[in-house]
C-alpha atoms as a PDB file:
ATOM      1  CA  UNK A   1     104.383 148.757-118.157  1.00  0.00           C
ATOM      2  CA  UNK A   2     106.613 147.668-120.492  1.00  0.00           C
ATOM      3  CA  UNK A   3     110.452 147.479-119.703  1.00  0.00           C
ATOM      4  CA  UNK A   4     113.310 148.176-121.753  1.00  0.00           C
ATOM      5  CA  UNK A   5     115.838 145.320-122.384  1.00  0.00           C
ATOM      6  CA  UNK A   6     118.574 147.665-121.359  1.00  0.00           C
ATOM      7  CA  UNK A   7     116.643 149.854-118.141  1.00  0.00           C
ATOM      8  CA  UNK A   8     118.533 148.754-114.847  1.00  0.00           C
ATOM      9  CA  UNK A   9     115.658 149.449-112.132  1.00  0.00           C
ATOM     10  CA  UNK A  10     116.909 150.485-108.804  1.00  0.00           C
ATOM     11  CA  UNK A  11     117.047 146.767-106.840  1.00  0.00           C
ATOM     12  CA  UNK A  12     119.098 145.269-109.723  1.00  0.00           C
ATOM     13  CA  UNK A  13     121.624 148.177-109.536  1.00  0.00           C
ATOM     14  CA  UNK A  14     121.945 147.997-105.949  1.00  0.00           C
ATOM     15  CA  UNK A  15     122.736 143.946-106.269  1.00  0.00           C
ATOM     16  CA  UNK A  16     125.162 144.527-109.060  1.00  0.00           C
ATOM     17  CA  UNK A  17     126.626 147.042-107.017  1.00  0.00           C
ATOM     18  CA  UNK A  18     126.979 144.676-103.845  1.00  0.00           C
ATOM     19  CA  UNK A  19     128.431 141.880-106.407  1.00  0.00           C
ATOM     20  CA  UNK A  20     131.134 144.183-107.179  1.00  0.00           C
ATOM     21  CA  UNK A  21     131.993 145.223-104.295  1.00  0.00           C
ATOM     22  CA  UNK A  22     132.307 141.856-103.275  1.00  0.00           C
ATOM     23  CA  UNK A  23     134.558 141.028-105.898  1.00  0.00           C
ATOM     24  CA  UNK A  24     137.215 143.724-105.080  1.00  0.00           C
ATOM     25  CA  UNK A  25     138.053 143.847-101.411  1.00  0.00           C
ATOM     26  CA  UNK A  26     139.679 146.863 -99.363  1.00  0.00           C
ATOM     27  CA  UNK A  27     143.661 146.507 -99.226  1.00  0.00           C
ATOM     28  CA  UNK A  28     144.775 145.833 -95.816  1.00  0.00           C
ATOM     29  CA  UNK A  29     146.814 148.625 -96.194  1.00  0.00           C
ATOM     30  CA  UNK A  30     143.939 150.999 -96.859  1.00  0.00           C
ATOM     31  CA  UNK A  31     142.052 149.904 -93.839  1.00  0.00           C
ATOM     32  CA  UNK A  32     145.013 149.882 -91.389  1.00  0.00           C
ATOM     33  CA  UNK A  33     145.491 153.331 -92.638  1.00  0.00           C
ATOM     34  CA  UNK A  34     142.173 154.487 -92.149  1.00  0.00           C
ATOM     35  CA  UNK A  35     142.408 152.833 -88.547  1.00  0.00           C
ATOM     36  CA  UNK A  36     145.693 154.963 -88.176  1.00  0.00           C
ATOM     37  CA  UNK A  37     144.023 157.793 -89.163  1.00  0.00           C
ATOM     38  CA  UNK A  38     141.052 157.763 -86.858  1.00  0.00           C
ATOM     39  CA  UNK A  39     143.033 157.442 -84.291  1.00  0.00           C
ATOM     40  CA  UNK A  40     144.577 160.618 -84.589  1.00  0.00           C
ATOM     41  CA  UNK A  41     141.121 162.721 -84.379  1.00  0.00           C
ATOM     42  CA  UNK A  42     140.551 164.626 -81.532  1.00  0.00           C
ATOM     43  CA  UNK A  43     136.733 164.751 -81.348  1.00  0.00           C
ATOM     44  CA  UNK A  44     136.576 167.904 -78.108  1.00  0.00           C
ATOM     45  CA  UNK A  45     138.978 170.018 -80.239  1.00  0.00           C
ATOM     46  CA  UNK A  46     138.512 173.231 -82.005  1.00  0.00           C
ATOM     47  CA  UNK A  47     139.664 173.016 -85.838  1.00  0.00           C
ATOM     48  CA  UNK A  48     142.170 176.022 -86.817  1.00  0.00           C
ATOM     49  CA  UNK A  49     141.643 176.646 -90.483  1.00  0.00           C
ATOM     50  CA  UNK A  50     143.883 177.963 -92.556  1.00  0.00           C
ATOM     51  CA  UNK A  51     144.000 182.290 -93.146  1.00  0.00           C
ATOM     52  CA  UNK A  52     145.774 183.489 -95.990  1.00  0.00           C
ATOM     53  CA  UNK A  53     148.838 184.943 -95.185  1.00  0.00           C
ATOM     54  CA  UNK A  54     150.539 188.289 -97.535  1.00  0.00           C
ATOM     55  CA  UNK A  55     153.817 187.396 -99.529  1.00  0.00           C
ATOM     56  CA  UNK A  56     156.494 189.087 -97.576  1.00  0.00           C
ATOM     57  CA  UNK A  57     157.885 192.034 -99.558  1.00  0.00           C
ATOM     58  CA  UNK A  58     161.151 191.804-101.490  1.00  0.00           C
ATOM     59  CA  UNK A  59     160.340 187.988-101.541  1.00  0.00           C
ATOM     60  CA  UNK A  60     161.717 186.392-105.140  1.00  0.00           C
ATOM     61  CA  UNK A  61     162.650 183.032-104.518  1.00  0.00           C
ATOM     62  CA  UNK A  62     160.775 179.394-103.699  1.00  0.00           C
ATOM     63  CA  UNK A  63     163.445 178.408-101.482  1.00  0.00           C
ATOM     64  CA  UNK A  64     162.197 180.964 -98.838  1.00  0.00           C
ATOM     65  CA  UNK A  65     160.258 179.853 -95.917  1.00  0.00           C
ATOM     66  CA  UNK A  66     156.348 179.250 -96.716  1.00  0.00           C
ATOM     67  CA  UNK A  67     154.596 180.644 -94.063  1.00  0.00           C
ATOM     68  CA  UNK A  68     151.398 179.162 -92.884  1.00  0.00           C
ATOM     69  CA  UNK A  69     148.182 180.632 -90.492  1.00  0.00           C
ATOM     70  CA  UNK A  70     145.734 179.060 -88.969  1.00  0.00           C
ATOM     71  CA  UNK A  71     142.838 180.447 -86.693  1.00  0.00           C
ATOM     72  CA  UNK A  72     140.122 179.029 -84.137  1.00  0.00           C
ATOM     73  CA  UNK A  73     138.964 179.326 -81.009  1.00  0.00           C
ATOM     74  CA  UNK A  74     140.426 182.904 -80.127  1.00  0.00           C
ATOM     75  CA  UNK A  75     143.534 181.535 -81.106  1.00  0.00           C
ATOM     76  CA  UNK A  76     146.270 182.212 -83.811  1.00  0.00           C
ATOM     77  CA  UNK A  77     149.027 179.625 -84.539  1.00  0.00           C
ATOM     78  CA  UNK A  78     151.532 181.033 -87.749  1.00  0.00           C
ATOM     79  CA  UNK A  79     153.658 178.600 -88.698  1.00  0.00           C
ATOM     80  CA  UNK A  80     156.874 179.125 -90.666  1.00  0.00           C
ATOM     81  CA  UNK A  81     157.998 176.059 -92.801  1.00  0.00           C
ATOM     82  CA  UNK A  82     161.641 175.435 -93.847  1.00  0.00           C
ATOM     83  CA  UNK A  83     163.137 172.103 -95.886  1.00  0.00           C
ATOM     84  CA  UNK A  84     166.890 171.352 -95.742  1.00  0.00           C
ATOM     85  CA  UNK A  85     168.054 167.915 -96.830  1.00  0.00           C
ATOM     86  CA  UNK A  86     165.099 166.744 -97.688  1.00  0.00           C
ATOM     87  CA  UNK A  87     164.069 167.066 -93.918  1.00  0.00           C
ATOM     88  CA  UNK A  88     161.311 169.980 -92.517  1.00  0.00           C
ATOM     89  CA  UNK A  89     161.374 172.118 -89.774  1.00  0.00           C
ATOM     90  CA  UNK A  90     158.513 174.529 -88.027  1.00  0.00           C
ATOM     91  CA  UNK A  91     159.101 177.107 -86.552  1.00  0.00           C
ATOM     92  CA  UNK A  92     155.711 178.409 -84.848  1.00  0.00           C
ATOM     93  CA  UNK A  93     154.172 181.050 -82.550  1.00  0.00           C
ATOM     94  CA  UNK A  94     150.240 180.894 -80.596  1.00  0.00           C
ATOM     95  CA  UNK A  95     148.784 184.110 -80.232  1.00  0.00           C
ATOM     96  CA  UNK A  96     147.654 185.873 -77.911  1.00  0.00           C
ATOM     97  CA  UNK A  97     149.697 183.755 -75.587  1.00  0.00           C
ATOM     98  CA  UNK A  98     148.312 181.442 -73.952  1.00  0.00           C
ATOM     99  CA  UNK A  99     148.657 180.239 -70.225  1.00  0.00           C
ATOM    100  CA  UNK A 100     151.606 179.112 -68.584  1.00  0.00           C
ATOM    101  CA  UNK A 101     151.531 175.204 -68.966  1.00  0.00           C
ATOM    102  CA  UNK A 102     150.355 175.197 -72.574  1.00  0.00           C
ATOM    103  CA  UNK A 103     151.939 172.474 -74.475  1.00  0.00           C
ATOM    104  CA  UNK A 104     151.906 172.306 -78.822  1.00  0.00           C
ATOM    105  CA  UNK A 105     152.237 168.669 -80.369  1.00  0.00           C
ATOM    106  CA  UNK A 106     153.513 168.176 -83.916  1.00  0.00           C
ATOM    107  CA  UNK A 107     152.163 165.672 -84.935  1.00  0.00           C
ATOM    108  CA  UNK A 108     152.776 163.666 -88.377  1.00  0.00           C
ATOM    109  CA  UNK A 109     151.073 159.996 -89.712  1.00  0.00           C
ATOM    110  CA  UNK A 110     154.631 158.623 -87.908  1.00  0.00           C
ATOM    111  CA  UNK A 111     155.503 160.825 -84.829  1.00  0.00           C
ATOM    112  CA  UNK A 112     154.515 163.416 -82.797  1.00  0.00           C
ATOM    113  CA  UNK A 113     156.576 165.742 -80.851  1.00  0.00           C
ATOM    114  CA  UNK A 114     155.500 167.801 -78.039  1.00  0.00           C
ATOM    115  CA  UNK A 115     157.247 171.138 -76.713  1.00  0.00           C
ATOM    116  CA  UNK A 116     155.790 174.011 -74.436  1.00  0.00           C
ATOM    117  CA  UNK A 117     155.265 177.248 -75.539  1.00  0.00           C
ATOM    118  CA  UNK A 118     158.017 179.858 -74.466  1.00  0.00           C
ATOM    119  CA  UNK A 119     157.171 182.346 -72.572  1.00  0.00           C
ATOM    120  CA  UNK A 120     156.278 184.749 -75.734  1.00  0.00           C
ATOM    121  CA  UNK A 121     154.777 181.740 -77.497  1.00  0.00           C
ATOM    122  CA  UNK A 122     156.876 180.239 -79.330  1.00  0.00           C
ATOM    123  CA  UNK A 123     157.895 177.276 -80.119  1.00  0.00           C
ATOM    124  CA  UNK A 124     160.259 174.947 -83.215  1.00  0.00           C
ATOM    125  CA  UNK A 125     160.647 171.523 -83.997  1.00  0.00           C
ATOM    126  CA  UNK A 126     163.393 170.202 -86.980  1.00  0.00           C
ATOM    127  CA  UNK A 127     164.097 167.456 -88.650  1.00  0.00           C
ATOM    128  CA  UNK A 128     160.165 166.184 -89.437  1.00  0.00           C
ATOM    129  CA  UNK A 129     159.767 163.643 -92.283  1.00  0.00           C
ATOM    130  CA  UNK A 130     157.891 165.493 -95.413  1.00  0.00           C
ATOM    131  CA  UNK A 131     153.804 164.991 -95.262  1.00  0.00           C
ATOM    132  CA  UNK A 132     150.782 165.284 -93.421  1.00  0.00           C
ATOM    133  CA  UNK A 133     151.644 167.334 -90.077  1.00  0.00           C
ATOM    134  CA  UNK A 134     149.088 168.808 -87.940  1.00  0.00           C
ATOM    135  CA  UNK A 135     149.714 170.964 -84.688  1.00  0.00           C
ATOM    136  CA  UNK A 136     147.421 170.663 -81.437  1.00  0.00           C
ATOM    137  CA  UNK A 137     147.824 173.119 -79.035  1.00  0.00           C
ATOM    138  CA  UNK A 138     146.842 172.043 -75.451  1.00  0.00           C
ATOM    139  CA  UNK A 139     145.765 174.784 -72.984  1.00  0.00           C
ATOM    140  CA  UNK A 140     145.240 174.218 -69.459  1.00  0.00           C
ATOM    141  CA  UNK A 141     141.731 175.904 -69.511  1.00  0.00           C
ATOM    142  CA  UNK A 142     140.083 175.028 -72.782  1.00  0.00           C
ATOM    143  CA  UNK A 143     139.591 172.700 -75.156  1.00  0.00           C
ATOM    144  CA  UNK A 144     142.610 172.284 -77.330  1.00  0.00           C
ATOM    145  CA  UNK A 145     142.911 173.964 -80.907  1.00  0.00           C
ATOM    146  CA  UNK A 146     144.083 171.400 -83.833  1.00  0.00           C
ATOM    147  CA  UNK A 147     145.116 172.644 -87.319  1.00  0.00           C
ATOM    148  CA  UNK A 148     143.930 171.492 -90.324  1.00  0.00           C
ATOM    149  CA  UNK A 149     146.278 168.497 -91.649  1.00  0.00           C
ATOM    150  CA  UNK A 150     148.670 170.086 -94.412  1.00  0.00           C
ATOM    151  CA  UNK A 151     151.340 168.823 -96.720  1.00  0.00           C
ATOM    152  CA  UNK A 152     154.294 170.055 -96.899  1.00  0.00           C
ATOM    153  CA  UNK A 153     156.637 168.632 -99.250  1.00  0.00           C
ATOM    154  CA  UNK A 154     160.814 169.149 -99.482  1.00  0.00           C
END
């Protein structure tokens, strides 16, 4: 078999690739990131995806609330997203209501803040740094139901 000067078999491609990759490390800042961001999984957790969610009518104007749904596990969390000074705040309900003793974390890459559920299911935090937020809602029976991360930006 004859080979062409310029044919890269399989084995040479694989050591050129391993050269390279040698050559150009990870950032510790990636890594510590990705470390960060592991942590955060909840592996026993039902993921809520996203539902699209009508326009209100009569609505014109960006600076309205975005409203966000997410479904899984029997459950409903709607989500309605405000920015003011550059800060955000959620304002969210978990349908049907869940047990008495159900707590909802907020979480973002830097915090997470934890309220329970009124009685009606309801719940608001303010004041979260724009991002990645995700919301985890804890039921006393049951696995807990996480949302999809999302990014909401001021």
């Amino acid at each position: 078999m004859t080979r062409h000067p310029t044919a890269i078999d399989d084995e040479s491609l694989i050591a050129a690739l391993r050269l390279a990759s040698g050559s150009d490390p990870v950032p510790a800042r990636v890594t510590a990131a990705a470390r960060a961001t592991f942590g955060l999984r909840l592996p026993d957790a039902a993921t809520a995806r996203p539902v699209a969610t009508p326009v209100p009518r009569g609505v014109r104007s960006a600076e309205e609330p975005r409203l966000l749904r997410f479904t899984a596990g029997g459950l409903t969390v709607e989500l309605e997203v405000t920015s003011l000074d550059g800060l955000v705040d959620l304002a969210g309900q978990v349908s049907p209501c869940p047990e008495a003793g159900t707590l909802v974390e907020i979480r973002t890459l830097h915090l997470t803040e934890s309220r329970a559920l009124s009685p009606t299911g309801q719940f608001a935090v303010t004041g979260l740094p724009p991002g990645w937020f995700s919301v985890v809602c804890h039921r006393p029976e049951g696995s807990p139901v996480v949302t999809s991360w999302t990014r909401i930006r001021p």
